[in-house]
Protein backbone atom coordinates (compact mmCIF):
# COMPACT_ATOMS: atom_id res chain seq x y z
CA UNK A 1 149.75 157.08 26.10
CA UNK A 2 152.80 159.19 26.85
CA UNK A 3 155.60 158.11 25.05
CA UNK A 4 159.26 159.31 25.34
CA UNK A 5 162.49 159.15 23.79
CA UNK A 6 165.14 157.10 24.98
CA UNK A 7 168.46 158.66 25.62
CA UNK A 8 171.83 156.98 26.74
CA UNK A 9 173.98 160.09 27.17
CA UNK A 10 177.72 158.57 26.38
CA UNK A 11 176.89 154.63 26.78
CA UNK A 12 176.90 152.32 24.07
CA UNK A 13 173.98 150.97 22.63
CA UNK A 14 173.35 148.78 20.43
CA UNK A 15 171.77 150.01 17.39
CA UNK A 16 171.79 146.82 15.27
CA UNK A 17 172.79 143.78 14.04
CA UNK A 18 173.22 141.41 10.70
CA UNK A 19 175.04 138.49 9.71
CA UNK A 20 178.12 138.39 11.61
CA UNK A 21 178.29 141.63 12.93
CA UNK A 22 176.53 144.09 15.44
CA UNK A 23 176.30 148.32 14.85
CA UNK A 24 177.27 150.12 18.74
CA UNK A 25 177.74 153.65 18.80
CA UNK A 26 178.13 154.30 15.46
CA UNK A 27 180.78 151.46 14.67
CA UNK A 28 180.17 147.38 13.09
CA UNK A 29 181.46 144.85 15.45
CA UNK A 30 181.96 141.71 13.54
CA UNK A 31 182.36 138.43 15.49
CA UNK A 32 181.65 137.31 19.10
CA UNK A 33 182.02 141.02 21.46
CA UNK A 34 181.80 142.67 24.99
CA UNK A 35 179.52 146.17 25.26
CA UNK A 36 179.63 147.32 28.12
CA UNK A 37 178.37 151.13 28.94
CA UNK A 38 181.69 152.60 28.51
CA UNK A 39 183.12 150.35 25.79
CA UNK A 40 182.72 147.61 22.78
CA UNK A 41 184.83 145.04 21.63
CA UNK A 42 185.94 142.15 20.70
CA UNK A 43 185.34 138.96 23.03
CA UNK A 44 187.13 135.84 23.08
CA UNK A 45 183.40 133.93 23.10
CA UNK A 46 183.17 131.34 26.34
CA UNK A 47 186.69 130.46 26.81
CA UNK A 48 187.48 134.23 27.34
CA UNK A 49 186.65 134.86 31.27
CA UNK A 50 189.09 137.47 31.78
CA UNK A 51 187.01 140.26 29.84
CA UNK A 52 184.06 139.76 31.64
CA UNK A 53 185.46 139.40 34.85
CA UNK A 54 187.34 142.74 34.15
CA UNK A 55 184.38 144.07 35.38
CA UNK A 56 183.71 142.80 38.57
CA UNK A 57 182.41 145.61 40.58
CA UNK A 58 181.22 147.92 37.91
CA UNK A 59 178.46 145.50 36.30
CA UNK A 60 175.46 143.33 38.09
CA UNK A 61 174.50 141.46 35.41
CA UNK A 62 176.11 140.00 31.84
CA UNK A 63 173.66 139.34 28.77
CA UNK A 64 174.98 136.83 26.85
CA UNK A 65 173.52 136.17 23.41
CA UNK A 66 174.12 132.86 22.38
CA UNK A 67 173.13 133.56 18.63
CA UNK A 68 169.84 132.98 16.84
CA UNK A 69 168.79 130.52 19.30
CA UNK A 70 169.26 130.42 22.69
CA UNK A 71 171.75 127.88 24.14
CA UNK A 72 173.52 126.69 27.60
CA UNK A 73 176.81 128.70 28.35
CA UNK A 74 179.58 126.25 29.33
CA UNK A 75 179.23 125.83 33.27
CA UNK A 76 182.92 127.06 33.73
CA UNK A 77 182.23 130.25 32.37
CA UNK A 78 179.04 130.77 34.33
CA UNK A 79 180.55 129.35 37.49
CA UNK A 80 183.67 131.89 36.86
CA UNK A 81 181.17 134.71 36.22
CA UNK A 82 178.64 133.84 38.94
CA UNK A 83 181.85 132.75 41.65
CA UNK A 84 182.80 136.63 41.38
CA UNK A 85 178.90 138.41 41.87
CA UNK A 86 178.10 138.64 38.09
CA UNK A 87 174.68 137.19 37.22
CA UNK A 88 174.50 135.23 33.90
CA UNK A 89 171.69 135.63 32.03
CA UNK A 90 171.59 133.85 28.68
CA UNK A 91 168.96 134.49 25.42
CA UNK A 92 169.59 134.49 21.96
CA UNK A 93 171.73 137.42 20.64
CA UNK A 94 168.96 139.41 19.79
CA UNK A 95 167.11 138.63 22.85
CA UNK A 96 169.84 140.00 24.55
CA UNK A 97 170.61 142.81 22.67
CA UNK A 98 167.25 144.59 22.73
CA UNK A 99 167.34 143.71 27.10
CA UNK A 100 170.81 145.15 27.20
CA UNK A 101 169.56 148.60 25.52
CA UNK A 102 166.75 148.81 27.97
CA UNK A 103 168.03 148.55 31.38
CA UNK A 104 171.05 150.61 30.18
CA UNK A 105 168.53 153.46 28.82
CA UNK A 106 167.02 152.73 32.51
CA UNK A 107 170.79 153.24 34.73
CA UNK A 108 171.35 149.62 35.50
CA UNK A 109 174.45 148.02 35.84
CA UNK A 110 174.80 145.71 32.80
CA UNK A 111 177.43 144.41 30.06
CA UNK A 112 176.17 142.24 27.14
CA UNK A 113 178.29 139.25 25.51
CA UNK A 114 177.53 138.30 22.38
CA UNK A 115 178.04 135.46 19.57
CA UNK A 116 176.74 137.00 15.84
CA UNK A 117 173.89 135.27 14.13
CA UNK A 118 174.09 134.05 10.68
């Protein structure tokens, strides 16, 4: 078996998370955020469509990590999301952090929303 390091040139990855707060690129996030390839912030959880629909056109498909368990997404937010050409796929946070880092160490286009676990 071949194995091989994975690189993300200037995208953000996600290299962690704790109580309250996730590690991207070198800086702690703390509360719900928005990583896309190209930036991380904060993210006004489900009653914040305007962040992710910022990036219509430059993302296929938004992670969102619901915390330590997975959860249903509010149907407005997915319907906004979806009504625009964004999949939704939701998983717990960590779920979704870990799928996030590998399709973004693969190209695709992807953003990741997430809610902290405790």
């Amino acid at each position: 078996m071949r194995l091989t390091e994975v690189t993300y040139g200037n995208a953000k990855a996600i290299e962690g998370y704790g109580p309250g707060f996730f590690r991207v690129a070198g800086h702690v996030l703390r509360g719900p955020c928005l990583i896309t390839p190209w930036d991380a912030g904060p993210w006004g959880g489900y009653g914040d469509t305007a962040a992710p629909l910022s990036l219509v056109d430059r993302i296929d498909v938004l992670f969102v990590g619901t915390g330590a368990q997975v959860a249903h997404v509010p149907a407005a937010f997915r319907d906004a999301l979806e009504g625009q050409g964004i999949g939704v796929e939701v998983m717990a946070s960590p779920t979704a952090a870990r799928t996030y880092n590998v399709l973004l160490g693969e190209g695709r286009r992807v953003a990741v929303a997430l809610i902290p676990v405790d």
